[in-house]
N, C-alpha and C. Protein backbone atom coordinates (compact mmCIF):
# COMPACT_ATOMS: atom_id res chain seq x y z
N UNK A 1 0.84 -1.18 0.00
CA UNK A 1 0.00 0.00 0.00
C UNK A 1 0.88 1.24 0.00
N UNK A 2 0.48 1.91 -0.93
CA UNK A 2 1.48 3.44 -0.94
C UNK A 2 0.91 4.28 -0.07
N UNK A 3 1.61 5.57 0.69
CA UNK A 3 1.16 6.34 1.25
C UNK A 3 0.60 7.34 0.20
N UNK A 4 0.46 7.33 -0.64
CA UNK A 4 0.15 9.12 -1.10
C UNK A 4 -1.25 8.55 -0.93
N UNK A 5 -2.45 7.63 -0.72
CA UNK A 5 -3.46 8.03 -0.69
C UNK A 5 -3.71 8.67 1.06
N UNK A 6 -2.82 8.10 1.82
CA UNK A 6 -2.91 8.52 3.03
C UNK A 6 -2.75 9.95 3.08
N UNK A 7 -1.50 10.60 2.59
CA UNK A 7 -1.37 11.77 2.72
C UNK A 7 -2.22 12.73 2.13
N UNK A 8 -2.76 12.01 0.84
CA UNK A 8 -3.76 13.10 -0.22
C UNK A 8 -4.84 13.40 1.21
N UNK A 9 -5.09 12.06 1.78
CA UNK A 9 -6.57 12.05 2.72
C UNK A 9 -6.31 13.70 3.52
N UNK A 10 -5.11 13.46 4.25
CA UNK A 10 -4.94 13.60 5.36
C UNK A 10 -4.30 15.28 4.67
N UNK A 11 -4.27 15.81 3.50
CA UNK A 11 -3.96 16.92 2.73
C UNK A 11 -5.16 17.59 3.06
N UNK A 12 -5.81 16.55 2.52
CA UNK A 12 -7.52 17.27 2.20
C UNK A 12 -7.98 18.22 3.16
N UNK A 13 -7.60 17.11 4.47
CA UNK A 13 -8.51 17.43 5.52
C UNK A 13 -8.08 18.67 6.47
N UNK A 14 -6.55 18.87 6.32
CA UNK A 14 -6.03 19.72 6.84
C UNK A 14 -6.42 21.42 5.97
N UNK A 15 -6.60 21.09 4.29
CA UNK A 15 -6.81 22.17 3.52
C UNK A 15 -8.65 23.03 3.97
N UNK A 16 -9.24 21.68 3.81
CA UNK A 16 -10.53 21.71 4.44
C UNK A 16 -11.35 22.50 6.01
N UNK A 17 -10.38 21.76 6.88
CA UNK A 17 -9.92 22.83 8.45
C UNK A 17 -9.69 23.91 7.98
N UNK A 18 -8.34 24.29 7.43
CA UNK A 18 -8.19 25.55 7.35
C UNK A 18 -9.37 26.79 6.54
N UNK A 19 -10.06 26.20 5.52
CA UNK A 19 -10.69 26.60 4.76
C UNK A 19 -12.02 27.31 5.45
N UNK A 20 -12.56 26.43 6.12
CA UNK A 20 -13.91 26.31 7.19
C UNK A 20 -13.99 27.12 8.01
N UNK A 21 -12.73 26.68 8.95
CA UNK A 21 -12.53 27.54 10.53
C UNK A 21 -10.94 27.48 10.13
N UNK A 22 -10.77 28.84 9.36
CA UNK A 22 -9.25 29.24 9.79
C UNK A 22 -8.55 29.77 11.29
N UNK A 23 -9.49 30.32 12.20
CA UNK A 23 -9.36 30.82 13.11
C UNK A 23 -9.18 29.63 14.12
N UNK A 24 -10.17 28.28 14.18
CA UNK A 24 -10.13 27.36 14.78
C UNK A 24 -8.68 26.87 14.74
N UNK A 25 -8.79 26.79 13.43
CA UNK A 25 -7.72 25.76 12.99
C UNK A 25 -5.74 26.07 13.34
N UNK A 26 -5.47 27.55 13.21
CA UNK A 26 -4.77 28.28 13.34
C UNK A 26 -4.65 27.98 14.48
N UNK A 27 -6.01 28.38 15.60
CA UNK A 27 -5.80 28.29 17.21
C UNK A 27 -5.21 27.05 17.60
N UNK A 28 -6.00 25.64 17.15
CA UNK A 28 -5.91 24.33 17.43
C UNK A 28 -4.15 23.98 17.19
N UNK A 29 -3.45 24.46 15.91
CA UNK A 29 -1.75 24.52 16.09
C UNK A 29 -1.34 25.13 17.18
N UNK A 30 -1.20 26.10 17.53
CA UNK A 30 -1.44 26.93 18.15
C UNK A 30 -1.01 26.27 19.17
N UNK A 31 -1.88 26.28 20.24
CA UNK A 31 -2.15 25.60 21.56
C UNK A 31 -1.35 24.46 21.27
N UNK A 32 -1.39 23.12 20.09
CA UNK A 32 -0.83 22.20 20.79
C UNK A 32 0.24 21.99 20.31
N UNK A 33 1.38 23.24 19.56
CA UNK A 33 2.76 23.63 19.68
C UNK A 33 2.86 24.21 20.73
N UNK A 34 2.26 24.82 21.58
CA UNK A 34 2.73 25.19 23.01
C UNK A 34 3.20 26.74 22.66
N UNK A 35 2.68 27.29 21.75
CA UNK A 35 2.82 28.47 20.75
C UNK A 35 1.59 29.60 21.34
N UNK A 36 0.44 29.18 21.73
CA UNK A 36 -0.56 30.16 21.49
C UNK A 36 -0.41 30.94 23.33
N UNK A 37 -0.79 32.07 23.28
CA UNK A 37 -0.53 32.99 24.71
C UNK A 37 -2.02 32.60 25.82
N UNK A 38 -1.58 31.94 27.09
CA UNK A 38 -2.46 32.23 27.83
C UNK A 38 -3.58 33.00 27.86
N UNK A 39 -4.79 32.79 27.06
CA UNK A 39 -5.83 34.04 26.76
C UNK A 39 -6.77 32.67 26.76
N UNK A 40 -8.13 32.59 27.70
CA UNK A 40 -9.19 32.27 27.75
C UNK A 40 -9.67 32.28 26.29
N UNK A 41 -9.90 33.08 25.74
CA UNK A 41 -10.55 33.78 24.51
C UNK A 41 -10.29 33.37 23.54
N UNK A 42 -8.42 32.91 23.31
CA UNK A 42 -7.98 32.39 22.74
C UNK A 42 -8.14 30.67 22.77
N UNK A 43 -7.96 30.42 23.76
CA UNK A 43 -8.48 28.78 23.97
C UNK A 43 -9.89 28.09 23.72
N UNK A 44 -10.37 29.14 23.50
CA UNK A 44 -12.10 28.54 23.31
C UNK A 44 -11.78 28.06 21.67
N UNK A 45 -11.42 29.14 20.86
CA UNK A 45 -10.91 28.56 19.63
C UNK A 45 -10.68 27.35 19.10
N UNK A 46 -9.82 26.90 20.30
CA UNK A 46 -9.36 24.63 19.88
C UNK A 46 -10.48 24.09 19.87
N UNK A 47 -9.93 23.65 18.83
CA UNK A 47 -10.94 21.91 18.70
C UNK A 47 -9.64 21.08 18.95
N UNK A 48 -10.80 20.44 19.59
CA UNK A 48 -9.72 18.87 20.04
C UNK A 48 -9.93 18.12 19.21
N UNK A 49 -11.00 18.14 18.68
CA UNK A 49 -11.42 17.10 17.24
C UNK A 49 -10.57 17.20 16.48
N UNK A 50 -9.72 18.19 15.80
CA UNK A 50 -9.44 17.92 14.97
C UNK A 50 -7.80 17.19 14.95
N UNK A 51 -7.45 16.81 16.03
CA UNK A 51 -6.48 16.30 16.37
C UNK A 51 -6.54 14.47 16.31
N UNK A 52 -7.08 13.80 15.33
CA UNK A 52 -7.03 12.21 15.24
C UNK A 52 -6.00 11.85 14.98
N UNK A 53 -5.64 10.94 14.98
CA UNK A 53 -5.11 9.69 14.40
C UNK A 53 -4.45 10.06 13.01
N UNK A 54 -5.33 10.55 12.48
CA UNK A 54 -4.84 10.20 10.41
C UNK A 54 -4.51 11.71 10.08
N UNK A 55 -4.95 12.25 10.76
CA UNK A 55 -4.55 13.66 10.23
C UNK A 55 -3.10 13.88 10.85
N UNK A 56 -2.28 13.73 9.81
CA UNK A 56 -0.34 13.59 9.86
C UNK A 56 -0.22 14.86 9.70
N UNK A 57 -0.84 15.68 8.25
CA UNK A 57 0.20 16.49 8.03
C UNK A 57 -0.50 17.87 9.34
N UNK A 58 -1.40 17.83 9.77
CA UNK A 58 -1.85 18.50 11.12
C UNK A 58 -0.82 17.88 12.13
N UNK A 59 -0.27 16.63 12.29
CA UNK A 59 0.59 16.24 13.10
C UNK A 59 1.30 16.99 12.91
N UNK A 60 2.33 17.09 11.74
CA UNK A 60 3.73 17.27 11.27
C UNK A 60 3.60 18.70 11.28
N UNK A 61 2.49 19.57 11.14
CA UNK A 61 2.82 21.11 11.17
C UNK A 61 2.94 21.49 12.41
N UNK A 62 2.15 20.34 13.53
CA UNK A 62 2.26 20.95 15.13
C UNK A 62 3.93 20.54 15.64
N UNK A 63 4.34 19.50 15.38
CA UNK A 63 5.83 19.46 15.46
C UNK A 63 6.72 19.88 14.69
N UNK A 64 6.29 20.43 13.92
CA UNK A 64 7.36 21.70 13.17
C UNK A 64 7.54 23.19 13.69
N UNK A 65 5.86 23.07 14.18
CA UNK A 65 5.95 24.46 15.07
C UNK A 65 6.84 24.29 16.18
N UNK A 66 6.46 23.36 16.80
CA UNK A 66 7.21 22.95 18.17
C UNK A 66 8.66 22.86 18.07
N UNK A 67 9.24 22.86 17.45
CA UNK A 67 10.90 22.57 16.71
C UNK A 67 11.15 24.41 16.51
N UNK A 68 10.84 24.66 16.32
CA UNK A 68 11.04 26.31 15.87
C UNK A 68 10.64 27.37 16.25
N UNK A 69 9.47 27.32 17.36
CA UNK A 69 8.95 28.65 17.76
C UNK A 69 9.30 28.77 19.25
């Protein structure tokens, strides 16, 4: 089994998040790079949902943040 259908999935879904709820989605990195500022206001923003299993490249952008900011 090749990955590119995994990643196309898991492309989609991250393009899709962002598309929908950029603000969510932005926040949701955010917070779980350890990036976003102590603000109530700001935390209501996360979804925890969107943090599964298959969604990699949402993985791989929160540990890229985390590596660099």
């Amino acid at each position: 089994m090749s990955l590119t259908p995994l990643l196309f999935r898991s492309l989609l879904r991250l393009l899709m998040s962002l598309l929908t709820e950029p603000a969510a989605s932005v926040a949701t990195l955010l917070y779980y790079s350890d990036n976003l500022p102590q603000n109530i206001i700001w935390e209501r923003l996360v979804r925890h949902e969107m943090l599964d299993q298959e969604n990699y490249l949402f993985h791989f952008l929160i540990n890229f943040l985390r590596c660099f900011c």
